[in-house]
C-alpha atoms as a PDB file:
ATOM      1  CA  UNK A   1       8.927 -18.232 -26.552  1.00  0.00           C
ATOM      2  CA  UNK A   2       7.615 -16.201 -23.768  1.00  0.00           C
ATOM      3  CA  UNK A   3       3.916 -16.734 -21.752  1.00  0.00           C
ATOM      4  CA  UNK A   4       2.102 -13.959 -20.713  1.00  0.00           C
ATOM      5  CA  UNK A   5      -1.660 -14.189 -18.875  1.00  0.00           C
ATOM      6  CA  UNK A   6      -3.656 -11.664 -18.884  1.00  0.00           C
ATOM      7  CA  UNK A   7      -7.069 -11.741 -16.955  1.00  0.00           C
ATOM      8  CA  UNK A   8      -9.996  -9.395 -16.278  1.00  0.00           C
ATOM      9  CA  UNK A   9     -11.100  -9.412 -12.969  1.00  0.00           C
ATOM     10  CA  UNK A  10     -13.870 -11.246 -11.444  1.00  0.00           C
ATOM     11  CA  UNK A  11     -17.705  -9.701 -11.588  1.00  0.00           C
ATOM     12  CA  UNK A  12     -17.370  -7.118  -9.317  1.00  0.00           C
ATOM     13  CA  UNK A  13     -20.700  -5.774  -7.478  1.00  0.00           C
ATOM     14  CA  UNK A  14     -21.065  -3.126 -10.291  1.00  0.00           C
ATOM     15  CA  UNK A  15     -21.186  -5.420 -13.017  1.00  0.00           C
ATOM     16  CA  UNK A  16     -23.970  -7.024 -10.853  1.00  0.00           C
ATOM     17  CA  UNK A  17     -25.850  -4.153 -10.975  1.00  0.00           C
ATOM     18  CA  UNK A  18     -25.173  -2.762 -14.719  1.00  0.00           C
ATOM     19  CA  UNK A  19     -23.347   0.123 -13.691  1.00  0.00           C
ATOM     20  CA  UNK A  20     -20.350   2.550 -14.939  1.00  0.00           C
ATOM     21  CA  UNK A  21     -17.734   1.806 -12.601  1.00  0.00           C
ATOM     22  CA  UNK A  22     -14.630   3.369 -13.705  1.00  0.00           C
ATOM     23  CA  UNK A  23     -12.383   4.389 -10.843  1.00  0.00           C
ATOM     24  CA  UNK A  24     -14.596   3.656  -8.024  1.00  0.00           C
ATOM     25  CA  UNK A  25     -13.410   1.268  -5.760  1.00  0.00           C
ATOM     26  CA  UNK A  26     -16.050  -1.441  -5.835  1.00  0.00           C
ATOM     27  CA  UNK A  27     -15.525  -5.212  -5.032  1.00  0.00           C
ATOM     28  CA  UNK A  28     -16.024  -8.041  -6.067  1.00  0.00           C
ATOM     29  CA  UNK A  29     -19.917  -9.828  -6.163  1.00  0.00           C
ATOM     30  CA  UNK A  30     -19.681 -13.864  -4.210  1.00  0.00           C
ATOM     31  CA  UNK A  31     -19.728 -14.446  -7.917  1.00  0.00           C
ATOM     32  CA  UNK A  32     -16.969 -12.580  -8.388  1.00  0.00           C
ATOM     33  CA  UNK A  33     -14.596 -14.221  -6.014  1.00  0.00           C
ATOM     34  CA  UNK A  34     -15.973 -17.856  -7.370  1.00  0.00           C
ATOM     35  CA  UNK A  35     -14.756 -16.970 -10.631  1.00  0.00           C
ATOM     36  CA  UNK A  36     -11.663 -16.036  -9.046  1.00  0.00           C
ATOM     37  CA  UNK A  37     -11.091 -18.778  -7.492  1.00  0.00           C
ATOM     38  CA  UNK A  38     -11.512 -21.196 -10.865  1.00  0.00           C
ATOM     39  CA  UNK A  39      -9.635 -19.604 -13.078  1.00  0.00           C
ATOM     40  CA  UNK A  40      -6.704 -20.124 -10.294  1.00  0.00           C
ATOM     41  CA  UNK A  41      -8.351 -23.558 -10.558  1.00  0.00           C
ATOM     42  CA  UNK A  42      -7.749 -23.309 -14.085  1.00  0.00           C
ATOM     43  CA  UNK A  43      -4.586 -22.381 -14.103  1.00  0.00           C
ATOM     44  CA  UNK A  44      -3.571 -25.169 -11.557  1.00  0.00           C
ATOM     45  CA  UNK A  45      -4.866 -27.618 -13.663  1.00  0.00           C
ATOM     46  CA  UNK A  46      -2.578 -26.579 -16.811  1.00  0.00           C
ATOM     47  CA  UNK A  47       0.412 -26.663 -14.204  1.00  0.00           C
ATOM     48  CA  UNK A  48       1.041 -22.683 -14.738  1.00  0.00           C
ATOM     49  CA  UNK A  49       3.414 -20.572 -12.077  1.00  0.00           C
ATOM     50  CA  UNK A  50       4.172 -17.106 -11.820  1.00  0.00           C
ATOM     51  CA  UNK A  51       7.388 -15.343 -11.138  1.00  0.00           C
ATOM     52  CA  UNK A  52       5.949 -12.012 -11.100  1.00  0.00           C
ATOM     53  CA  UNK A  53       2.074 -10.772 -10.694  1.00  0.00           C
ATOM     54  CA  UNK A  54       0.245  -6.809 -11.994  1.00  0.00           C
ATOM     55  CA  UNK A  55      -2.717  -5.471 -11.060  1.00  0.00           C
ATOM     56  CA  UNK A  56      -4.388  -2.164 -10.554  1.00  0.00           C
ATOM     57  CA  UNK A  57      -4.870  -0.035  -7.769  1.00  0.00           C
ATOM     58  CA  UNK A  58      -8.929  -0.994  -7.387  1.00  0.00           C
ATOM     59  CA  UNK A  59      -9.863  -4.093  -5.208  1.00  0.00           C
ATOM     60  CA  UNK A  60     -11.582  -6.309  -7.613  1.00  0.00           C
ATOM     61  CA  UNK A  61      -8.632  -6.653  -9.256  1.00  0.00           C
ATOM     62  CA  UNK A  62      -6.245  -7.128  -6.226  1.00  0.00           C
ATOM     63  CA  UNK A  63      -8.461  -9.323  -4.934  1.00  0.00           C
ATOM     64  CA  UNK A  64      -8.793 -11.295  -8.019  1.00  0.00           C
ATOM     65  CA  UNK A  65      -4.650 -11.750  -8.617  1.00  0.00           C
ATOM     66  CA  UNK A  66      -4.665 -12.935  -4.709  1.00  0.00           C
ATOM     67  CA  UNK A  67      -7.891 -15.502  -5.246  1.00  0.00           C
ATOM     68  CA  UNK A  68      -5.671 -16.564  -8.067  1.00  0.00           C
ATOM     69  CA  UNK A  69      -2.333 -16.726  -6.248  1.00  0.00           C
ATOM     70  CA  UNK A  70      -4.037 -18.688  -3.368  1.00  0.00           C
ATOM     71  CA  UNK A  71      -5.377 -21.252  -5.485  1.00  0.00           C
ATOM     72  CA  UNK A  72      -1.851 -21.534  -7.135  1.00  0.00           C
ATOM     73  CA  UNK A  73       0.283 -21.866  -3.500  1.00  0.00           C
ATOM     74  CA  UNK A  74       1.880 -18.857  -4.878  1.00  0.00           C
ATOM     75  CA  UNK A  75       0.928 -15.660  -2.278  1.00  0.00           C
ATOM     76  CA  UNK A  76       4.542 -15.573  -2.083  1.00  0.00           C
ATOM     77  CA  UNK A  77       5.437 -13.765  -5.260  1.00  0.00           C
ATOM     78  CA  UNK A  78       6.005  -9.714  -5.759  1.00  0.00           C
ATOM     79  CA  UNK A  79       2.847  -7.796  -6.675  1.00  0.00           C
ATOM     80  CA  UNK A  80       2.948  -4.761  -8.305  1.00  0.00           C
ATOM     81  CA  UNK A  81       0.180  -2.411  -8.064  1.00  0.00           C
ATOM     82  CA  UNK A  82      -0.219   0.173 -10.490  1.00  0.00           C
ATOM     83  CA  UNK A  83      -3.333   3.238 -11.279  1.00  0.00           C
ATOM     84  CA  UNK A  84      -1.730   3.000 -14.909  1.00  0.00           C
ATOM     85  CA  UNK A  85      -3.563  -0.513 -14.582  1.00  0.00           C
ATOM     86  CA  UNK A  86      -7.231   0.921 -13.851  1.00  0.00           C
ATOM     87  CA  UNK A  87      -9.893   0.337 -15.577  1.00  0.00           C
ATOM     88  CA  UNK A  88     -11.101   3.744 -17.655  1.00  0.00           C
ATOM     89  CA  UNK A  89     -11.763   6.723 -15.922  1.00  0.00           C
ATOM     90  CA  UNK A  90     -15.620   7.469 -16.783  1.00  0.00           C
ATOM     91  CA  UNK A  91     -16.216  10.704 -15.253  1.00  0.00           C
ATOM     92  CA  UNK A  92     -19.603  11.466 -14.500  1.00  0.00           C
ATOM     93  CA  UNK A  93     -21.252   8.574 -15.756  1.00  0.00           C
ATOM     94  CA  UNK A  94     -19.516   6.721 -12.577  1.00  0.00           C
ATOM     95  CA  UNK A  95     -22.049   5.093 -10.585  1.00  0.00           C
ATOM     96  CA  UNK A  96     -25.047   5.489 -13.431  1.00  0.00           C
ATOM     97  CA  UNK A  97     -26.772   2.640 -14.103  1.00  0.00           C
ATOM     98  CA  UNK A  98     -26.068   1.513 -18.239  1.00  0.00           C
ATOM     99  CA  UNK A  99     -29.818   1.491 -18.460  1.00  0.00           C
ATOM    100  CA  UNK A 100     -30.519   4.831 -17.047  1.00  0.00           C
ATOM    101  CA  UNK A 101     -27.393   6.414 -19.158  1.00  0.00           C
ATOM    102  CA  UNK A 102     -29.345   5.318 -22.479  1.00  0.00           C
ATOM    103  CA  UNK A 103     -32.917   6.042 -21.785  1.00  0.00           C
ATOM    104  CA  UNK A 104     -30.977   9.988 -20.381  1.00  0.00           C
ATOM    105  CA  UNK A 105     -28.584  10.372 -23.265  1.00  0.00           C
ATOM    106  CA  UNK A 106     -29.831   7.298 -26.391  1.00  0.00           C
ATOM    107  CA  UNK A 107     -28.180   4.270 -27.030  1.00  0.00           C
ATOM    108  CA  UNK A 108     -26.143   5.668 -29.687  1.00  0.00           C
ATOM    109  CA  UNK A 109     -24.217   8.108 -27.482  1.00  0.00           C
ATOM    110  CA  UNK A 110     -24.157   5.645 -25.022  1.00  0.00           C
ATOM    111  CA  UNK A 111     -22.388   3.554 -27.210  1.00  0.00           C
ATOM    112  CA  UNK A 112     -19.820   5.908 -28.341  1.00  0.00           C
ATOM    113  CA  UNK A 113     -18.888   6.605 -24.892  1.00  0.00           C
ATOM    114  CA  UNK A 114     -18.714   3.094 -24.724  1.00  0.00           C
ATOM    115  CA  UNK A 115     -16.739   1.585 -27.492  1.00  0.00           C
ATOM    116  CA  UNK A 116     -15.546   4.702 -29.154  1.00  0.00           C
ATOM    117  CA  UNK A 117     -11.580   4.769 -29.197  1.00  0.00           C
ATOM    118  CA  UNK A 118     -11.643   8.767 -28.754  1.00  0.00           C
ATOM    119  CA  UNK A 119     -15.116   9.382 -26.956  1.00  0.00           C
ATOM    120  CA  UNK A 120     -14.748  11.239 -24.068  1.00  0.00           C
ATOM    121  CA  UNK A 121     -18.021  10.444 -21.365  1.00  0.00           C
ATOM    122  CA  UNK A 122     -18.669  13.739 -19.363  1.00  0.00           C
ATOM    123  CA  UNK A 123     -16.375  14.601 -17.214  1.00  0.00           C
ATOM    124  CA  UNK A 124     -16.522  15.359 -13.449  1.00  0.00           C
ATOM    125  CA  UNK A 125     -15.101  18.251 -11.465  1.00  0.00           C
ATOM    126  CA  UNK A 126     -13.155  18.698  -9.087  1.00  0.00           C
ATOM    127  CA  UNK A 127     -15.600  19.386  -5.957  1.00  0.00           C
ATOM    128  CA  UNK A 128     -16.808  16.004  -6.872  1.00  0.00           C
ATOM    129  CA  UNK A 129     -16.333  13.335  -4.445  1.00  0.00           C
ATOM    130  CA  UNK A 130     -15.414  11.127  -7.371  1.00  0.00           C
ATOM    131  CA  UNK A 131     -12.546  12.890  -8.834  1.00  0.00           C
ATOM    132  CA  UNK A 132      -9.731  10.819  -7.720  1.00  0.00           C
ATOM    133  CA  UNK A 133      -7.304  13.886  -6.344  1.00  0.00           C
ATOM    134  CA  UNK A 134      -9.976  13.125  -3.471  1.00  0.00           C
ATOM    135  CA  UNK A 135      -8.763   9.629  -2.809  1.00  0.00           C
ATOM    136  CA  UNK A 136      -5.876   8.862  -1.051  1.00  0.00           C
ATOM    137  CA  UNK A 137      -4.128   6.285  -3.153  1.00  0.00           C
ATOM    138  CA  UNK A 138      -3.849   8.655  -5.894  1.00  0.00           C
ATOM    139  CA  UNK A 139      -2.119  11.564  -3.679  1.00  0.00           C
ATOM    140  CA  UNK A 140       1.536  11.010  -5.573  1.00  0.00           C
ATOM    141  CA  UNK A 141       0.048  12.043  -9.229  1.00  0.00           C
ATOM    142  CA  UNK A 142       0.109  15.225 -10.962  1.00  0.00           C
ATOM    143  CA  UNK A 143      -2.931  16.778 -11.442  1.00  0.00           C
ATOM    144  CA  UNK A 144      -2.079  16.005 -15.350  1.00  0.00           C
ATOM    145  CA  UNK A 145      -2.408  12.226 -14.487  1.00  0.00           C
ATOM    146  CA  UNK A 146      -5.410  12.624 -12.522  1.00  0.00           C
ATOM    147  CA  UNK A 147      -8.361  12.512 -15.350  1.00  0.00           C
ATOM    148  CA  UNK A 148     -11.622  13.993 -14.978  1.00  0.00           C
ATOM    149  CA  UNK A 149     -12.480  11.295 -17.869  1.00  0.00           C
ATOM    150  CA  UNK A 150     -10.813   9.386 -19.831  1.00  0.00           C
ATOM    151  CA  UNK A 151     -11.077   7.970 -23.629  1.00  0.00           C
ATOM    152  CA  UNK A 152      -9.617   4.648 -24.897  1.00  0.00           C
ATOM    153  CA  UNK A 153      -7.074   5.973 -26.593  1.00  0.00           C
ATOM    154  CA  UNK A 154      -5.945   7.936 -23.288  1.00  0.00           C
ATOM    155  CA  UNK A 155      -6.217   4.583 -21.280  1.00  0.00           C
ATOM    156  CA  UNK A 156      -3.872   3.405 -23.684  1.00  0.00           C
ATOM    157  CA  UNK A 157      -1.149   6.280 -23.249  1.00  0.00           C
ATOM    158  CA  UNK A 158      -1.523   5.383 -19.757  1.00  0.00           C
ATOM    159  CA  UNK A 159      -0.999   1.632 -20.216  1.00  0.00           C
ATOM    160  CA  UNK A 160       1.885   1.610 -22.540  1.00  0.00           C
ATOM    161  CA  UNK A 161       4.453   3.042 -20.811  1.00  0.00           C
ATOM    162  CA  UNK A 162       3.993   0.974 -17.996  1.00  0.00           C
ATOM    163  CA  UNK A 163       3.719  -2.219 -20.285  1.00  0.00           C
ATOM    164  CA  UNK A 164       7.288  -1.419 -21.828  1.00  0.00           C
ATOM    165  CA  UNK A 165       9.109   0.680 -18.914  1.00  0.00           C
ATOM    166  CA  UNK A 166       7.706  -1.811 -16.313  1.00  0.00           C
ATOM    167  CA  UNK A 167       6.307  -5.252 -17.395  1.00  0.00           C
ATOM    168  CA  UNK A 168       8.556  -5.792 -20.423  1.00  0.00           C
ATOM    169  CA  UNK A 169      11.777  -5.705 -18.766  1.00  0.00           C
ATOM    170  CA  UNK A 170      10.560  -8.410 -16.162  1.00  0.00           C
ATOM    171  CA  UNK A 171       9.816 -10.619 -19.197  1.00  0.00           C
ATOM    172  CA  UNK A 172      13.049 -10.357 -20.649  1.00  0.00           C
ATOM    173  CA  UNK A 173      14.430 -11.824 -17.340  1.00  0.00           C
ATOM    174  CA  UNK A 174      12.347 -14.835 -18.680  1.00  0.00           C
ATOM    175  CA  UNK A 175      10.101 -14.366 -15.556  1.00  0.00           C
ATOM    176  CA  UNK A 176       6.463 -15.509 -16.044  1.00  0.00           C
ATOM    177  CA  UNK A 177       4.147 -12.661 -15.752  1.00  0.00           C
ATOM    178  CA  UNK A 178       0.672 -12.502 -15.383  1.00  0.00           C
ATOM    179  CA  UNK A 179      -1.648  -9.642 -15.505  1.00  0.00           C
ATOM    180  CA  UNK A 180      -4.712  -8.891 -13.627  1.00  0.00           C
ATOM    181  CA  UNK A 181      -6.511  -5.941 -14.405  1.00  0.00           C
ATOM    182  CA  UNK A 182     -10.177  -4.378 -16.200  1.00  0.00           C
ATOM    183  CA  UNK A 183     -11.983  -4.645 -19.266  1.00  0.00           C
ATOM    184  CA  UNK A 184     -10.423  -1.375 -20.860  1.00  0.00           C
ATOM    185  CA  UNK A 185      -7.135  -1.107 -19.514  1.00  0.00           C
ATOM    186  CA  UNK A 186      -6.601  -5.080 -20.885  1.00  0.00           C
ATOM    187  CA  UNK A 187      -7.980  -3.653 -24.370  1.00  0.00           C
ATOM    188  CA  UNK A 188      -6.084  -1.069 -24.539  1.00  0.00           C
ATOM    189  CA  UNK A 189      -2.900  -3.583 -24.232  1.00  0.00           C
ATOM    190  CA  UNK A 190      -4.665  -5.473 -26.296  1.00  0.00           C
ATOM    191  CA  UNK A 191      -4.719  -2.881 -29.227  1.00  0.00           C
ATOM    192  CA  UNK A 192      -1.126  -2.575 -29.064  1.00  0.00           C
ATOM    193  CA  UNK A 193      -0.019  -6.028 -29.127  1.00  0.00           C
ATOM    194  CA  UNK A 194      -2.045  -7.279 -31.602  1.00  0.00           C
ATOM    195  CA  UNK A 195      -1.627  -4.329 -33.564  1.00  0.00           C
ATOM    196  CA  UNK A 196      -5.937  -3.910 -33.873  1.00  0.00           C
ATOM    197  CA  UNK A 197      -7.936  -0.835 -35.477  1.00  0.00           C
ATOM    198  CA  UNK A 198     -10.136   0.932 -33.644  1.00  0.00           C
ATOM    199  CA  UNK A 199     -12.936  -0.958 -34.987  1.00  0.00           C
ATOM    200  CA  UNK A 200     -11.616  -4.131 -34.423  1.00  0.00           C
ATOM    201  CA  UNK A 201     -11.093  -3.013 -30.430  1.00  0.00           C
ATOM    202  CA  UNK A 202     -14.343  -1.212 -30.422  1.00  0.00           C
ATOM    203  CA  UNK A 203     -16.196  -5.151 -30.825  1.00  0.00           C
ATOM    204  CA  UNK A 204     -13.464  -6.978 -28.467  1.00  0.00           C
ATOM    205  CA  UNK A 205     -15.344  -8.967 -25.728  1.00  0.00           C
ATOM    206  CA  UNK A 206     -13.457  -9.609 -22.468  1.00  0.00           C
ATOM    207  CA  UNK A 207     -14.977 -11.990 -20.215  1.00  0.00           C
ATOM    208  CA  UNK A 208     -14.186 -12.045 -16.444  1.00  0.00           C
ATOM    209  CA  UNK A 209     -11.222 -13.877 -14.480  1.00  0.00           C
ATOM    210  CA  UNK A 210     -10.795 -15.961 -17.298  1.00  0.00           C
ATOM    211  CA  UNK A 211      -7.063 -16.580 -18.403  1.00  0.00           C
ATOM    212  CA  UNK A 212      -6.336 -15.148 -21.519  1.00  0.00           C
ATOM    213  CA  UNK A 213      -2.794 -16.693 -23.072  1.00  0.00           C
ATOM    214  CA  UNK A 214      -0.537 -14.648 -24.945  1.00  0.00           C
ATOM    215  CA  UNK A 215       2.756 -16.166 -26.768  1.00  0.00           C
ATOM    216  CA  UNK A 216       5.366 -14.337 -27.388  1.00  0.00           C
ATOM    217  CA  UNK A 217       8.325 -14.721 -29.710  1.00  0.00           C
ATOM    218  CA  UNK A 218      12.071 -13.196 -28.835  1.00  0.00           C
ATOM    219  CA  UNK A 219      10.844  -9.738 -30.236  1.00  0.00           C
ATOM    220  CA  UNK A 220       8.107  -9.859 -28.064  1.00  0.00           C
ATOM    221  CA  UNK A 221       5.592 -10.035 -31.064  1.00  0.00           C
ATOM    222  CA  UNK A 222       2.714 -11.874 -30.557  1.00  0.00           C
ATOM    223  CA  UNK A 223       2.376 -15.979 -32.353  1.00  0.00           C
ATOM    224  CA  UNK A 224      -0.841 -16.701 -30.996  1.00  0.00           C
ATOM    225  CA  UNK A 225      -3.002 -16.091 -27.820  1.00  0.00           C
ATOM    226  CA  UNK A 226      -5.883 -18.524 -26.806  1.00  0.00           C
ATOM    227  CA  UNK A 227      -8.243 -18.762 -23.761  1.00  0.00           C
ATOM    228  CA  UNK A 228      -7.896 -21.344 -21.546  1.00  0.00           C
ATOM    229  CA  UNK A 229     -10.233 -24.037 -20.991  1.00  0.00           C
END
């Protein structure tokens, strides 16, 4: 059997504030890094170690998986930072407050841009500051990989291949991985290894920088996953 933990990061300024955050590079609240900070507590106190850490190329999350990694003694181990880890590109709604999106566009639409595995939220274009060809970190992707938004189901074809063509292969070495990374790109993993509908993802609740167990048989099929406590 095989552990894998996978954690959203910690409330990041945005969250704070109710906003669409996307791929904008916010960080985390004081909040944010307490929560951190426990759930490295956390882990600690159900003796877990890491051989090999995951995160996304946005701070909250990197700073997160290194809040964590401090609190276990473990700064030492590799890192890898991916943008096939980011949370959901959401084009022009970026920056928009969730409030202000439903009173402009109605809480129904709101919702489907939300929850809705194939709802695309407007996109941006390219003169916009927030298109991410803009931003450095992103200079190495095609301009097919760079989204101007982004549905669930897109997140997901994203995800995947780094899941199996990246993460998987460090499991097999029977290396303990854990995964730090955002509210959509975690569902979309989600969705694939518990096999869920869309309906089933569209209600799944992921609370922040809280460890989120996943055990795996030989296959790499899921037994059971739990939250710890």
């Amino acid at each position: 059997m095989q552990k894998v933990v996978l954690i959203r990061h910690g409330e990041s300024i945005w969250n704070l504030e109710n906003r669409f955050t996307g791929w904008t590079d916010v960080d985390l609240s004081e909040e944010g890094a307490r929560q951190a900070y426990r759930a490295g507590q956390l882990l600690k106190k159900h003796d877990y170690n890491f051989d090999a850490g995951f995160t996304s190329m946005l701070k909250r999350s990197i700073k997160t998986l290194h809040y964590i990694l401090e609190e276990l003694d473990h700064l030492w181990i590799p890192v890898t930072k991916s943008w096939r880890l980011n949370e959901r590109y959401y084009g022009a709604l970026q920056g928009m407050n969730k409030d202000e999106a439903i009173a402009q566009y109605g809480i129904d639409q709101v919702h489907k841009w939300r929850r809705d595995t194939n709802e695309h939220p407007p996109v941006v274009t390219k003169d916009d500051d927030r298109y991410p060809g803009k931003d450095l970190r992103y200079r190495l992707l095609t301009e097919r990989e760079l989204p101007l938004t982004e549905n669930l189901s897109e997140t997901m074809d994203r995800v995947l291949p780094f899941w199996n063509e990246i993460i998987v292969p460090v499991i097999r070495q029977n290396q303990k991985v854990v995964i730090c990374a955002h509210g959509n790109s975690l569902r979309a993993l989600i969705k694939y290894m518990d096999n869920l509908t869309d309906e089933q993802v569209a209600d799944l609740e992921i609370p922040t920088a809280t460890p989120w167990v996943y055990e795996l048989d030989e296959g790499l099929n899921t037994i059971r996953h739990y939250y710890l406590e």
